[in-house]
C-alpha atoms as a PDB file:
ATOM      1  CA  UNK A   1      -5.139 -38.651  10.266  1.00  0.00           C
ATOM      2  CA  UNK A   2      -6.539 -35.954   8.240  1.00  0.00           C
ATOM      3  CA  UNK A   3      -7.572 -36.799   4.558  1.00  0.00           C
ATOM      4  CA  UNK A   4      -8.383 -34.137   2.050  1.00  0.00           C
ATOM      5  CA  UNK A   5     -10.392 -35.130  -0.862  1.00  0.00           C
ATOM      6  CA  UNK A   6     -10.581 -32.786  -3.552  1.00  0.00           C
ATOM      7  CA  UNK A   7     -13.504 -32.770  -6.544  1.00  0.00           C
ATOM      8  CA  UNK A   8     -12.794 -33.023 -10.191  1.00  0.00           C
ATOM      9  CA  UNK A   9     -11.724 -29.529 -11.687  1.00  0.00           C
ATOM     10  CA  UNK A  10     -15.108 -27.385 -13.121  1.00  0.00           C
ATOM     11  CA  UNK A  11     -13.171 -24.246 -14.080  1.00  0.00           C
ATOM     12  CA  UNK A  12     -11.052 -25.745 -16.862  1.00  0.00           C
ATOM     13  CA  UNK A  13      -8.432 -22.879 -18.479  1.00  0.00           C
ATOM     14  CA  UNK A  14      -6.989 -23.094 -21.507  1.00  0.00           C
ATOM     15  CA  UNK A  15      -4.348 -20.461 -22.376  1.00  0.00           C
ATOM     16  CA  UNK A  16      -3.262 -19.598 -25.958  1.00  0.00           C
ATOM     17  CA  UNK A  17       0.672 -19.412 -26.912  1.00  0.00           C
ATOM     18  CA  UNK A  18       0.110 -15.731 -26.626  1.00  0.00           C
ATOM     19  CA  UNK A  19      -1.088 -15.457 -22.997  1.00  0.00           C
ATOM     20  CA  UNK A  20       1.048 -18.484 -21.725  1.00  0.00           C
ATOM     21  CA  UNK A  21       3.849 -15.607 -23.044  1.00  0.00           C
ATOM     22  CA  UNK A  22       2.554 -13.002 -21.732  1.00  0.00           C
ATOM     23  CA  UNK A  23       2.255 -14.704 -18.007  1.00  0.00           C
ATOM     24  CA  UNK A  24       5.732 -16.083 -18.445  1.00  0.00           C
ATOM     25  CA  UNK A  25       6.749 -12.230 -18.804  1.00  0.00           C
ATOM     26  CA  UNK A  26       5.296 -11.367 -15.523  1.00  0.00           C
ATOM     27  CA  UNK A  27       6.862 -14.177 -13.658  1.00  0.00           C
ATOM     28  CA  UNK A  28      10.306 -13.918 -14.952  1.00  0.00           C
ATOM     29  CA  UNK A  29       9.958  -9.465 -14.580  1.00  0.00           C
ATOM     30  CA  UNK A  30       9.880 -10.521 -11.003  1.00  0.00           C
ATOM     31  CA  UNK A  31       8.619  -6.691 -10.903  1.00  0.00           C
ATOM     32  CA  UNK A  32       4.982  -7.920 -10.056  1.00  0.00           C
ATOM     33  CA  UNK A  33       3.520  -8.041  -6.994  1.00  0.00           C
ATOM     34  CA  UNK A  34       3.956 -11.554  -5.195  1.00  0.00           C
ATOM     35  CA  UNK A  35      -0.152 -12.077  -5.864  1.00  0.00           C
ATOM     36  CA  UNK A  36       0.024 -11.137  -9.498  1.00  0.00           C
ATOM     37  CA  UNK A  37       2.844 -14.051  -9.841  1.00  0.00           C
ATOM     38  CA  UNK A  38       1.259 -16.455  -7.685  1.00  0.00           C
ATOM     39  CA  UNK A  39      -1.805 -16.084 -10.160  1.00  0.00           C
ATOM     40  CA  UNK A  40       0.134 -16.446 -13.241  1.00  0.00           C
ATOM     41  CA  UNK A  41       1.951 -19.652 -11.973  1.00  0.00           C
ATOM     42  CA  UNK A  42      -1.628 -21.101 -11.300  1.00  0.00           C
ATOM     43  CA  UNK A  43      -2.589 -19.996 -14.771  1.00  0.00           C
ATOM     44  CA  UNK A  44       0.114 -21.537 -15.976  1.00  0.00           C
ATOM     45  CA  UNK A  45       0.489 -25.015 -14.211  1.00  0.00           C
ATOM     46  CA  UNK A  46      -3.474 -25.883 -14.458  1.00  0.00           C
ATOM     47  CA  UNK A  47      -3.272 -24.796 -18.220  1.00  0.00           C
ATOM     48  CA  UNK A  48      -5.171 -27.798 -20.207  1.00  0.00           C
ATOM     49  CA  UNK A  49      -2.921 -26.924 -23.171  1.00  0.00           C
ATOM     50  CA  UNK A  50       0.189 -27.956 -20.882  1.00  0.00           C
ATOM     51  CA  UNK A  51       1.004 -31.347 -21.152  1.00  0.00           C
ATOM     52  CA  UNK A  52       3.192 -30.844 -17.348  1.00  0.00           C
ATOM     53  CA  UNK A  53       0.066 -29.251 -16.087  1.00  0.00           C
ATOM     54  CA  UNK A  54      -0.372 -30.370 -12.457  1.00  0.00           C
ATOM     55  CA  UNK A  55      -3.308 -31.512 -10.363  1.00  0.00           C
ATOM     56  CA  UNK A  56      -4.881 -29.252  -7.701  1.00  0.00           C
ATOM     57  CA  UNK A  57      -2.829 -30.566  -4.984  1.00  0.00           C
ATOM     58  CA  UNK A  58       0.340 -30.442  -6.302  1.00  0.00           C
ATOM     59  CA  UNK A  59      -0.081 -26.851  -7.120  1.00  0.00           C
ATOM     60  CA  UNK A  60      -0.856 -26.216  -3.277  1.00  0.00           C
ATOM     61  CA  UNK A  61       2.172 -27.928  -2.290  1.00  0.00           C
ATOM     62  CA  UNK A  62       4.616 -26.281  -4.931  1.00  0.00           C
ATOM     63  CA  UNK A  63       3.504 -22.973  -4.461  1.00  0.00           C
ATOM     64  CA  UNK A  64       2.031 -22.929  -1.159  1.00  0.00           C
ATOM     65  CA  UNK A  65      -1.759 -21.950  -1.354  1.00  0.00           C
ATOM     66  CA  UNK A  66      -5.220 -22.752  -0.920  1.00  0.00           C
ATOM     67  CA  UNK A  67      -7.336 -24.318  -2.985  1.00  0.00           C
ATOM     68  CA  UNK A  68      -9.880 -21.747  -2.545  1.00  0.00           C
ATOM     69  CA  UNK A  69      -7.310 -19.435  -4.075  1.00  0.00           C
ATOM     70  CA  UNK A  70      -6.939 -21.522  -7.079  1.00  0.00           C
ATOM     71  CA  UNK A  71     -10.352 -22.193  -7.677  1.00  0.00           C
ATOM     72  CA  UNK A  72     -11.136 -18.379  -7.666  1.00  0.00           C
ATOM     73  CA  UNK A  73      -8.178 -17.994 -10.066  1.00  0.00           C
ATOM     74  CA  UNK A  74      -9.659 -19.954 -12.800  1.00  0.00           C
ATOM     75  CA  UNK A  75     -12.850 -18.877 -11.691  1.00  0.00           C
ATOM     76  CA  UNK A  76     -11.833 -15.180 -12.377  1.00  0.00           C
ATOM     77  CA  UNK A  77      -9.894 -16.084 -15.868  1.00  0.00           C
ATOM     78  CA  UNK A  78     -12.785 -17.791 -17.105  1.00  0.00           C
ATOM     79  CA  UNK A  79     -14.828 -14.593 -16.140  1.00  0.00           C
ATOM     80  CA  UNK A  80     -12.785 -11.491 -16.818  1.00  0.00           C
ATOM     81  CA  UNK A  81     -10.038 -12.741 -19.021  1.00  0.00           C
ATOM     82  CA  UNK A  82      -6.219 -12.798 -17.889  1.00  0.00           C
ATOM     83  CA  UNK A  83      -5.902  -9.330 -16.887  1.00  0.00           C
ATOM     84  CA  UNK A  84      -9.128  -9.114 -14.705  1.00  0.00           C
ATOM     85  CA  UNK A  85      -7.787 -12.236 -13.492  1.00  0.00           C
ATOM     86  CA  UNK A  86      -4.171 -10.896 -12.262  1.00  0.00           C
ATOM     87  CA  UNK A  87      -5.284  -7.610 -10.837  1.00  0.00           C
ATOM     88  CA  UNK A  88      -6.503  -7.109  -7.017  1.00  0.00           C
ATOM     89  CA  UNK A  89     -10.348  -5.643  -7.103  1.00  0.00           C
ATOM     90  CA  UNK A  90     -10.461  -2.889  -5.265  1.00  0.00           C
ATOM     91  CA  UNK A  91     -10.859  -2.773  -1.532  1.00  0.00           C
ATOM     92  CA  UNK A  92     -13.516  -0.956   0.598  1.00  0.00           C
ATOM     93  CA  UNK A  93     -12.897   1.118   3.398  1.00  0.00           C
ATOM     94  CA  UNK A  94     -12.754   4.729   4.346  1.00  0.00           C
ATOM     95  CA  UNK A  95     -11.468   6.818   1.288  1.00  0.00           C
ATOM     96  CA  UNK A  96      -8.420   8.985   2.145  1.00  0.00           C
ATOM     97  CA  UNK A  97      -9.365  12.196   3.854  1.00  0.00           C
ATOM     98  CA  UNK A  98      -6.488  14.036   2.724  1.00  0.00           C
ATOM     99  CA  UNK A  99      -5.863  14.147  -1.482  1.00  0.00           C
ATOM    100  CA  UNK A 100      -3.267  15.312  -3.948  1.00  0.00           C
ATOM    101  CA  UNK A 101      -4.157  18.790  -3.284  1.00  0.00           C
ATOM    102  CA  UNK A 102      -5.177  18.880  -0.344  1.00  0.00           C
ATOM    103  CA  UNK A 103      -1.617  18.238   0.589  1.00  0.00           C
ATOM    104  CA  UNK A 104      -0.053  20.502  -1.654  1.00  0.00           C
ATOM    105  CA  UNK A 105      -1.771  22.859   0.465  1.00  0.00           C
ATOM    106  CA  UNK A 106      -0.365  21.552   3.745  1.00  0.00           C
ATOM    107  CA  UNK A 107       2.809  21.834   2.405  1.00  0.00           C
ATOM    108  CA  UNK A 108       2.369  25.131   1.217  1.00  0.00           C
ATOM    109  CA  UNK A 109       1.121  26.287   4.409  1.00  0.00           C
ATOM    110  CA  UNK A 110       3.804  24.654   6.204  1.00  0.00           C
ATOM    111  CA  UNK A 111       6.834  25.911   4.327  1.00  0.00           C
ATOM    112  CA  UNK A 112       5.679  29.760   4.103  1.00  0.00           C
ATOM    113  CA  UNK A 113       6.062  32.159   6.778  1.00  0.00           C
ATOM    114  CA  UNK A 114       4.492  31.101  10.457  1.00  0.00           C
ATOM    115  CA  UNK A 115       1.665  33.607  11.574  1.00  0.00           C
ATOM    116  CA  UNK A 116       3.083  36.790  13.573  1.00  0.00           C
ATOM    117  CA  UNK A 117       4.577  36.031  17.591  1.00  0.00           C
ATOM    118  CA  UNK A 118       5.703  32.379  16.048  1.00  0.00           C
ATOM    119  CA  UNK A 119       8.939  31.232  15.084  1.00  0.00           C
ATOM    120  CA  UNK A 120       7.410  27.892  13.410  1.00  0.00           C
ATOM    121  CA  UNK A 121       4.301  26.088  12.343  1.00  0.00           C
ATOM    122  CA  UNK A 122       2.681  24.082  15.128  1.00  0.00           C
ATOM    123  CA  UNK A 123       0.743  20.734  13.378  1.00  0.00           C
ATOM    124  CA  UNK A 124      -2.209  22.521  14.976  1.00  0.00           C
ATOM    125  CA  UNK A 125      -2.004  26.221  13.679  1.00  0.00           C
ATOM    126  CA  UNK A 126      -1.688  24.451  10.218  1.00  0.00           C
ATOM    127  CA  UNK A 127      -5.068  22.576  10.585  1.00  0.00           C
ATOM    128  CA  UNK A 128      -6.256  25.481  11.954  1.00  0.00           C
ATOM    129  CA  UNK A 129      -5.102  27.494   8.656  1.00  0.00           C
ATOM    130  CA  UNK A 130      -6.267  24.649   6.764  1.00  0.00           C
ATOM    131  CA  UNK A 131     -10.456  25.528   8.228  1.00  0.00           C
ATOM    132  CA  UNK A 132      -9.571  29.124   7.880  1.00  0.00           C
ATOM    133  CA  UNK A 133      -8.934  29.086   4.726  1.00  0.00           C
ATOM    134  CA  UNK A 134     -11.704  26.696   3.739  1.00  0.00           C
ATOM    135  CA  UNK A 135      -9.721  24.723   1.999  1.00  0.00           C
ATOM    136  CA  UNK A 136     -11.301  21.759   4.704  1.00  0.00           C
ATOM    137  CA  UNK A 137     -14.463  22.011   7.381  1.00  0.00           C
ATOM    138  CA  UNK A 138     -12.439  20.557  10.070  1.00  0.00           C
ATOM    139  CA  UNK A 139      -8.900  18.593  10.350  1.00  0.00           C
ATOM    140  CA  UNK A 140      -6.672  16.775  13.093  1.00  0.00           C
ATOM    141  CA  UNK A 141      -3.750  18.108  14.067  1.00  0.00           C
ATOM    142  CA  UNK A 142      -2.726  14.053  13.808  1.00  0.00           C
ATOM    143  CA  UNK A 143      -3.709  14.230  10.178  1.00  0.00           C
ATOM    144  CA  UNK A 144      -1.548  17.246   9.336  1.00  0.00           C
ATOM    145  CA  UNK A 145       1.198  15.603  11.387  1.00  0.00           C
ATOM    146  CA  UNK A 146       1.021  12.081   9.362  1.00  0.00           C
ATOM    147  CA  UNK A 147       1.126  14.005   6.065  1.00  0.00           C
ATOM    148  CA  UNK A 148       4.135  16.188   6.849  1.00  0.00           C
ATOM    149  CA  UNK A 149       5.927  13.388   8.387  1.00  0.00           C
ATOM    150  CA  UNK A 150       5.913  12.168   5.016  1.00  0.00           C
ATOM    151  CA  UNK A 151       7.057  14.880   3.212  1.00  0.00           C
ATOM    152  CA  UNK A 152      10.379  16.287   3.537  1.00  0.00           C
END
C-alpha cells in the first residue's frame, strides 16, 4: 500500500475580497487558458480567508494535480503577486527564425510575378530571392514552405 504523507503548509495565501473577485472572473470567463484557471482555483481553495478552504490533498483530488504544482502556486503568489502568479514564464528555446517581416516579405515575393521562363514560384527560388535580396544570409526551402503553408 502506498501512503503519502504530506507536511504542514509554509506558503500560506491570503487573498483580499478584491483578488478572490478578480480570480473568480477568470474562472467563470472560461476564456483563460486551462493553466491560468487551474492556478486561480488553487488560489482560491487554499485561501486562509476562506472558511471552505481545503487541505492539500483534497485540492489534488478535486482538481487533479500535483502537489508540486500547488506548492509552486503559492510559492509564486507569495513572490510576484496574483498576476506573476497566473502567467506562464517564458520558455527557452530557439527564437523563431522567420519574424513579422520577414514574412511579409515571403509573401510579397511569393504573390508577385515569378522570375522570367517560370510560370510559378518554386519554395526554393523564393529562398533563393529571399538571400538575393539580403533580406536573409541563408534560408530553407522547408522554412519558406512552412510559412506559406500558413498563409493563404
Amino acid at each position: 500500500m502506498l501512503r503519502i504523507q504530506y507536511m504542514r503548509t509554509l506558503h500560506l495565501v491570503f487573498l483580499t475580497d478584491e483578488q478572490r473577485a478578480s480570480l473568480t472572473t477568470i474562472i467563470r470567463s472560461g476564456s483563460a487558458s486551462a493553466r491560468r484557471q487551474t492556478r486561480a482555483r488553487i488560489l482560491i481553495l487554499t485561501d486562509q480567508n476562506n472558511a471552505d478552504r481545503l487541505t492539500d490533498a483534497n485540492i489534488m483530488k478535486v482538481l487533479g494535480t500535483g502537489n508540486s504544482t500547488i506548492q509552486r502556486t503559492r510559492i509564486r503568489f507569495l513572490a510576484e503577486g496574483i498576476e506573476g502568479c497566473l502567467k506562464d514564464k517564458p520558455r527557452s528555446g530557439r527564437p523563431p527564425v522567420i519574424t513579422g517581416d520577414l514574412e511579409a516579405k515571403i509573401t510579397v515575393i511569393a504573390c508577385s510575378e515569378p522570375p522570367a521562363g517560370r510560370c510559378k514560384w518554386t519554395m526554393q527560388l523564393i529562398a533563393d530571392e529571399m538571400v538575393v535580396l539580403g533580406y536573409m544570409d541563408s534560408i530553407s526551402k522547408s522554412t519558406v514552405h512552412n510559412h506559406v503553408k500558413k498563409t493563404n
